[in-house]
PDB file of N, CA and C in Angstrom:
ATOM      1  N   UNK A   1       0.820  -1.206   0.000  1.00  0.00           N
ATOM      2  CA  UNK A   1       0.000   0.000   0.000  1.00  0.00           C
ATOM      3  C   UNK A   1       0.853   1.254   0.000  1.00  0.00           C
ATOM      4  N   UNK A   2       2.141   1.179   0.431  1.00  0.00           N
ATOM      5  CA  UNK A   2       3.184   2.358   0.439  1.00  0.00           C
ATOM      6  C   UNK A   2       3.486   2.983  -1.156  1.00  0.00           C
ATOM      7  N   UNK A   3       3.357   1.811  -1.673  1.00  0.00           N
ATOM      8  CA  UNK A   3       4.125   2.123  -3.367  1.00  0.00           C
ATOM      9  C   UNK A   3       2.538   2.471  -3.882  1.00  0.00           C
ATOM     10  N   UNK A   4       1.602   1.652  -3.359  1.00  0.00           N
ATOM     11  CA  UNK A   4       0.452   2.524  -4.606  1.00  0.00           C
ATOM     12  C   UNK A   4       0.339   3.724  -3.264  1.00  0.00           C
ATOM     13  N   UNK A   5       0.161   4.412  -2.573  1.00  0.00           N
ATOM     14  CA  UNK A   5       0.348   5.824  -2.226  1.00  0.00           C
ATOM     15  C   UNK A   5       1.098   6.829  -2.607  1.00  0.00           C
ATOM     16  N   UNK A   6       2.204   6.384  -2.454  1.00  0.00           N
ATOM     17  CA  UNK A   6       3.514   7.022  -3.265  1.00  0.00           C
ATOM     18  C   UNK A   6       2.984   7.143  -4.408  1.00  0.00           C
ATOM     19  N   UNK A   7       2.486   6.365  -5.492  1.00  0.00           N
ATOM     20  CA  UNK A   7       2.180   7.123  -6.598  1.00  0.00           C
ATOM     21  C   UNK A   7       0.650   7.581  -7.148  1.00  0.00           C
ATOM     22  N   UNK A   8       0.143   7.385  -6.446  1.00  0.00           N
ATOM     23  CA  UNK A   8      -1.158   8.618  -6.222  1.00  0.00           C
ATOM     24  C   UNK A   8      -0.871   9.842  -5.861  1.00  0.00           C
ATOM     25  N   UNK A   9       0.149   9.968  -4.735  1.00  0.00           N
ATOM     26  CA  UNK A   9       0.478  11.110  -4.220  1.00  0.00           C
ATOM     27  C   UNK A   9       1.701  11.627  -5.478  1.00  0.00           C
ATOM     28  N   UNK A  10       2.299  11.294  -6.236  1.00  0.00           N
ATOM     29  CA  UNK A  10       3.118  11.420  -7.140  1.00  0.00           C
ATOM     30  C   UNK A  10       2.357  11.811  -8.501  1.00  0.00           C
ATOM     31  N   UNK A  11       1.083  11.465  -9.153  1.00  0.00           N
ATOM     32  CA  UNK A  11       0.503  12.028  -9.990  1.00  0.00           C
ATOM     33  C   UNK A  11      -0.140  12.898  -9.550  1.00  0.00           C
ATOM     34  N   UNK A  12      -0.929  12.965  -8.579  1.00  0.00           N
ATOM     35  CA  UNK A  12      -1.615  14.021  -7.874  1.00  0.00           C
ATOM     36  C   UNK A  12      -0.633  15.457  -7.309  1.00  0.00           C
ATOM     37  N   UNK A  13       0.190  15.366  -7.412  1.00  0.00           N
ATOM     38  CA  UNK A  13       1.107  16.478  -7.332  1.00  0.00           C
ATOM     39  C   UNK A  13       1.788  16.831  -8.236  1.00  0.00           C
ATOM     40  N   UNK A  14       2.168  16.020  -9.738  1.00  0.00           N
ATOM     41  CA  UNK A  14       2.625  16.298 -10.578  1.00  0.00           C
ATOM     42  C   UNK A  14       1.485  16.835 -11.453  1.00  0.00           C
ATOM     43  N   UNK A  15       0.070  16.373 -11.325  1.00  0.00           N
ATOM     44  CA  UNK A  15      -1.125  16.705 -12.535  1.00  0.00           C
ATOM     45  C   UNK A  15      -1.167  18.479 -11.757  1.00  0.00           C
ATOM     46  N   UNK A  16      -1.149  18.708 -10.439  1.00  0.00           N
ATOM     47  CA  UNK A  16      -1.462  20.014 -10.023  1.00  0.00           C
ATOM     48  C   UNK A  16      -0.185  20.982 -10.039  1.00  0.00           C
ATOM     49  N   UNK A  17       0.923  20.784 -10.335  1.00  0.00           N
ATOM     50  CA  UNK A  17       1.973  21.347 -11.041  1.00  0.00           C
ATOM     51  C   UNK A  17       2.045  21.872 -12.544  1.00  0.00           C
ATOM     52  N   UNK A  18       1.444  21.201 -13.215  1.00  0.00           N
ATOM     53  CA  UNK A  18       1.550  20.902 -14.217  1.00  0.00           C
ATOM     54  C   UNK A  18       0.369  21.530 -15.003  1.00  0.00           C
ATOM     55  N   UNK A  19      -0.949  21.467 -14.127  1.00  0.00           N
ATOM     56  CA  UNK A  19      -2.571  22.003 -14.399  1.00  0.00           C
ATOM     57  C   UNK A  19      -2.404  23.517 -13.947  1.00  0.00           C
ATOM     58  N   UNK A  20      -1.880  23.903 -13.216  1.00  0.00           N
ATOM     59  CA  UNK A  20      -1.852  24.622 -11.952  1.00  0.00           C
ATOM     60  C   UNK A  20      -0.983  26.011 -12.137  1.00  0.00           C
ATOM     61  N   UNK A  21       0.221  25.225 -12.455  1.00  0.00           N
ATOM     62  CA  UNK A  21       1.380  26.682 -12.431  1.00  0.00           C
ATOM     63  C   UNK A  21       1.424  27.438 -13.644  1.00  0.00           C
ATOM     64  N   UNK A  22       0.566  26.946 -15.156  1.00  0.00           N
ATOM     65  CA  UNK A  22       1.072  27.957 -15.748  1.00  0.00           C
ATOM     66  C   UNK A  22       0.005  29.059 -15.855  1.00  0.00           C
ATOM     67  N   UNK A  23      -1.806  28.364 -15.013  1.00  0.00           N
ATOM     68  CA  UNK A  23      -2.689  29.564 -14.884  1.00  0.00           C
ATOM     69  C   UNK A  23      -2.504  31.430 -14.450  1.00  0.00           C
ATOM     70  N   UNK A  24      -0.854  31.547 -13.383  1.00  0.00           N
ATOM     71  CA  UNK A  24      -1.073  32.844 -13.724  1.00  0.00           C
ATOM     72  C   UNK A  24      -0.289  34.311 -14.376  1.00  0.00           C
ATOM     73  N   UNK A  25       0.309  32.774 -15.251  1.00  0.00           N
ATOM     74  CA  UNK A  25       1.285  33.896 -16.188  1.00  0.00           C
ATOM     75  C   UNK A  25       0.527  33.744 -17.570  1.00  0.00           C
ATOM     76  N   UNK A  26      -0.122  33.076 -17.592  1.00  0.00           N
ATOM     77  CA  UNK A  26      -1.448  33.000 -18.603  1.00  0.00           C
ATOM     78  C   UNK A  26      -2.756  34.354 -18.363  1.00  0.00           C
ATOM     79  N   UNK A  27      -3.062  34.076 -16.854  1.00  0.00           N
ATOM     80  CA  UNK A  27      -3.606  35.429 -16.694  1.00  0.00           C
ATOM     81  C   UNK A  27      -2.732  36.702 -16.621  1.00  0.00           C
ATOM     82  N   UNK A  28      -1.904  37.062 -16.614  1.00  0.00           N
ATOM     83  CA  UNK A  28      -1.096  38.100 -16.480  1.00  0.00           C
ATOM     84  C   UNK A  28      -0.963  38.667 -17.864  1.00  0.00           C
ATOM     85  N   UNK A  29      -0.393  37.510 -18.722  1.00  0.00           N
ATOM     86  CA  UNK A  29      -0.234  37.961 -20.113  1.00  0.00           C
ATOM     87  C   UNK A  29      -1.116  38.057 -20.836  1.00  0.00           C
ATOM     88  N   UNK A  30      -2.619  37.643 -20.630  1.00  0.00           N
ATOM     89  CA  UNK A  30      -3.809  37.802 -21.273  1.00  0.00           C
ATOM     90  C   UNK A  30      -4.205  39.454 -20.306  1.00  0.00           C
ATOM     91  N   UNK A  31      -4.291  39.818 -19.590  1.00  0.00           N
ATOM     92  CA  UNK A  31      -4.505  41.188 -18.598  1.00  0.00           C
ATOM     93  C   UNK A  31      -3.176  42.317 -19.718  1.00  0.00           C
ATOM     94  N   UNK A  32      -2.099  41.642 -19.938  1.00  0.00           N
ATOM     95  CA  UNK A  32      -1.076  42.631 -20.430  1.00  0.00           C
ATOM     96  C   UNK A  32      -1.609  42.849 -21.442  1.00  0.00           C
ATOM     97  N   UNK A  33      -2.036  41.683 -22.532  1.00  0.00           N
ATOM     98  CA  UNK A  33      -2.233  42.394 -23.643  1.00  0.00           C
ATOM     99  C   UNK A  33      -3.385  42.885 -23.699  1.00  0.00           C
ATOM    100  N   UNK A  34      -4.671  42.571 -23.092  1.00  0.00           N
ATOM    101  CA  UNK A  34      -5.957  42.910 -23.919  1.00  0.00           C
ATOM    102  C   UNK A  34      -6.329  44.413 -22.990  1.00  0.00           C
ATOM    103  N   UNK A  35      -5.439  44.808 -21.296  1.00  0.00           N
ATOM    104  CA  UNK A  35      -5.874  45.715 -20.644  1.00  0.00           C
ATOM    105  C   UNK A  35      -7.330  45.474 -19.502  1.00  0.00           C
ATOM    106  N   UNK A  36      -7.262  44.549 -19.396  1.00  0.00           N
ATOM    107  CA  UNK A  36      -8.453  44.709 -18.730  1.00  0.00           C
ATOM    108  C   UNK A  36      -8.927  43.372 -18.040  1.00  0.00           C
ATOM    109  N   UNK A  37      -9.773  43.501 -16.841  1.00  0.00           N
ATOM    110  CA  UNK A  37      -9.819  41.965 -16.262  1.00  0.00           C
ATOM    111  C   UNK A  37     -10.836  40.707 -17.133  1.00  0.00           C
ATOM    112  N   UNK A  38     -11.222  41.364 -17.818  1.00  0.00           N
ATOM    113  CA  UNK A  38     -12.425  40.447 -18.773  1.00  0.00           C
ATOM    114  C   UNK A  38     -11.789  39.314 -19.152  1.00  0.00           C
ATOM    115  N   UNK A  39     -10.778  39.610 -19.785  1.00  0.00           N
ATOM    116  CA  UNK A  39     -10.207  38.413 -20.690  1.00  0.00           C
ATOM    117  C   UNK A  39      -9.667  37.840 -19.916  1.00  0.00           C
ATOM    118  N   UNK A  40      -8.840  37.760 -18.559  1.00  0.00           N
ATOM    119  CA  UNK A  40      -8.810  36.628 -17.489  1.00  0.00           C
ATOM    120  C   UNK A  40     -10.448  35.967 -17.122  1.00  0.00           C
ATOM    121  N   UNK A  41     -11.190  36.784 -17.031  1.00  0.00           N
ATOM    122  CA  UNK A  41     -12.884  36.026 -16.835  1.00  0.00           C
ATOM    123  C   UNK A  41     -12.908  34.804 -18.013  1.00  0.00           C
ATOM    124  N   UNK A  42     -12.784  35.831 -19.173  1.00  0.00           N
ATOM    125  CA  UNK A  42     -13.113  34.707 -20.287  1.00  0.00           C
ATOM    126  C   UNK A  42     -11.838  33.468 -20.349  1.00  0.00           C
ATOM    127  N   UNK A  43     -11.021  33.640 -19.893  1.00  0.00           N
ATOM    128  CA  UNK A  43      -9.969  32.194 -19.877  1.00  0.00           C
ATOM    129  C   UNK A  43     -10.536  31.221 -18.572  1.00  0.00           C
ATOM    130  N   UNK A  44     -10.898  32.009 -17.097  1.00  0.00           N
ATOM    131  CA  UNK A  44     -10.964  31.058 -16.555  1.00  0.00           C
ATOM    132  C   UNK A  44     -12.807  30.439 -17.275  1.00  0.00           C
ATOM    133  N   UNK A  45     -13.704  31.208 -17.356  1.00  0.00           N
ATOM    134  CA  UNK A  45     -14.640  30.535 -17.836  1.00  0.00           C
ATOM    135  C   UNK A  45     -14.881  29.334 -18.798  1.00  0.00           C
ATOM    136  N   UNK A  46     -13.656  29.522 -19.776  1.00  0.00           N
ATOM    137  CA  UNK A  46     -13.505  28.102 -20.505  1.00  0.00           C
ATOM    138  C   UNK A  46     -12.683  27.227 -19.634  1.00  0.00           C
ATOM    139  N   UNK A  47     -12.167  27.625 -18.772  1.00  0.00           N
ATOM    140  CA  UNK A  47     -11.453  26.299 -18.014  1.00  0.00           C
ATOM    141  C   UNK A  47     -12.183  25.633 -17.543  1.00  0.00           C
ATOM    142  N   UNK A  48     -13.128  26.253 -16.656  1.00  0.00           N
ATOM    143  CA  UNK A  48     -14.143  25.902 -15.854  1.00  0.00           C
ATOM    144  C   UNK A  48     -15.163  25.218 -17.000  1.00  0.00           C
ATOM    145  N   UNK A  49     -15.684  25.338 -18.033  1.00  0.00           N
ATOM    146  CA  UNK A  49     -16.224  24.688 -19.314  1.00  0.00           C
ATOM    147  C   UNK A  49     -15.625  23.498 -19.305  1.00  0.00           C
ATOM    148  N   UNK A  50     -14.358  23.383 -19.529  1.00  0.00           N
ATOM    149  CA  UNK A  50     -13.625  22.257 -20.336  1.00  0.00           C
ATOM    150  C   UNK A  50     -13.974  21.393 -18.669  1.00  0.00           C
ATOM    151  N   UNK A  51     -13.810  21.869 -17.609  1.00  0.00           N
ATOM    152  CA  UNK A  51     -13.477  20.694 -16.546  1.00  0.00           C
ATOM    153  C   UNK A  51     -14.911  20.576 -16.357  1.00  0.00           C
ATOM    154  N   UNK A  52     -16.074  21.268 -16.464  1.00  0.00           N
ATOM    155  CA  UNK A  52     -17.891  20.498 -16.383  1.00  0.00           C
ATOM    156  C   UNK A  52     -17.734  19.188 -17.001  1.00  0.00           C
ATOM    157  N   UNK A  53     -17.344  19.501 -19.027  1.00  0.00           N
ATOM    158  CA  UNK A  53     -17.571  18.811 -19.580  1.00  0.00           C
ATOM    159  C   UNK A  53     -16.846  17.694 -18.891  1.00  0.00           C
ATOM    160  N   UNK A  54     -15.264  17.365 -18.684  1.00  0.00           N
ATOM    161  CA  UNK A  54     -14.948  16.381 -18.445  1.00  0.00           C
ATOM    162  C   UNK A  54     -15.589  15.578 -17.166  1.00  0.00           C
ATOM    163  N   UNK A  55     -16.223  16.492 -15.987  1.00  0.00           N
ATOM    164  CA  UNK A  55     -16.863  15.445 -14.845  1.00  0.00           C
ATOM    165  C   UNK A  55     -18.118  15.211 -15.745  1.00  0.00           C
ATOM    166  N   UNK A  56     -18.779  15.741 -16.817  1.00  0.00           N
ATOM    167  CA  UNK A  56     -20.205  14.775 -16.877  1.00  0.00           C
ATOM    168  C   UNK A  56     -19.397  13.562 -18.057  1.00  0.00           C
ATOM    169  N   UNK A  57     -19.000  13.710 -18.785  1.00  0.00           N
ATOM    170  CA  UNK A  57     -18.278  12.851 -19.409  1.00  0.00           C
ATOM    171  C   UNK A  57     -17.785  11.603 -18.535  1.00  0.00           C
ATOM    172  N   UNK A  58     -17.242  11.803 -17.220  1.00  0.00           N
ATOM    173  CA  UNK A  58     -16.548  10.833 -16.599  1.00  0.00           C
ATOM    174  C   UNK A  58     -17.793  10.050 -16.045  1.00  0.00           C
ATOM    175  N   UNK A  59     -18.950  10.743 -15.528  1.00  0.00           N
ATOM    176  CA  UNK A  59     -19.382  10.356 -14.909  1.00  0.00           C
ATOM    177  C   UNK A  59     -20.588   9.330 -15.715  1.00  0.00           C
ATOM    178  N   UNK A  60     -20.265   9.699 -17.233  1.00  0.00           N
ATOM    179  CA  UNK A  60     -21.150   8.758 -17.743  1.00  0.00           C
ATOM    180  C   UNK A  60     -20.680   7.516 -18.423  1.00  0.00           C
ATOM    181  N   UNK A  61     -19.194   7.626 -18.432  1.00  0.00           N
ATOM    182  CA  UNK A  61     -18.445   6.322 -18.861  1.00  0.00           C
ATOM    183  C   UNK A  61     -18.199   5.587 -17.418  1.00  0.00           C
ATOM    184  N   UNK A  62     -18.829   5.895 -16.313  1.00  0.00           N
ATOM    185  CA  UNK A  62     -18.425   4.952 -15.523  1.00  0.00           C
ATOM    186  C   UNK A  62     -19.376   4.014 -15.748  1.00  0.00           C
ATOM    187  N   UNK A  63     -18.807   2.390 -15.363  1.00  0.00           N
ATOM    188  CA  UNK A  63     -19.100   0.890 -15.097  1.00  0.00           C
ATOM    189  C   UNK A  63     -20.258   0.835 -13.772  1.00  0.00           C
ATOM    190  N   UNK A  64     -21.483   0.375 -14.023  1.00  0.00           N
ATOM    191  CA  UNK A  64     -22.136   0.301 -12.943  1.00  0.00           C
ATOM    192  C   UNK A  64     -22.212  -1.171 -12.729  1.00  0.00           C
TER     193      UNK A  64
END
């Protein structure tokens, strides 16, 4: 149970590194160029889009 923890805890910290760190130089440079906080709204709003779709998606390929 040590080795499958270790790597739960090993994707689960690498997927939120990885998901995670480049959101706010993405917002920064979307704020630099367009001037204004909107276009950070409109980036996180499709994030938040893309991750709905994927929980109803998941939740309908699951095995009952």
């Amino acid at each position: 149970t040590e080795i499958r923890f270790s790597g739960a805890s090993l994707s689960n910290t690498l997927g939120t590194i990885l998901g995670g760190a480049p959101a706010p130089f993405i917002a920064a440079s979307l704020f630099t160029k367009y001037g204004t906080s909107q276009a950070v709204g409109a980036y996180i709003t499709a994030l938040a889009a893309v991750s709905f779709i994927s929980v109803v998606a998941l939740n309908r390929s699951r095995a009952d």
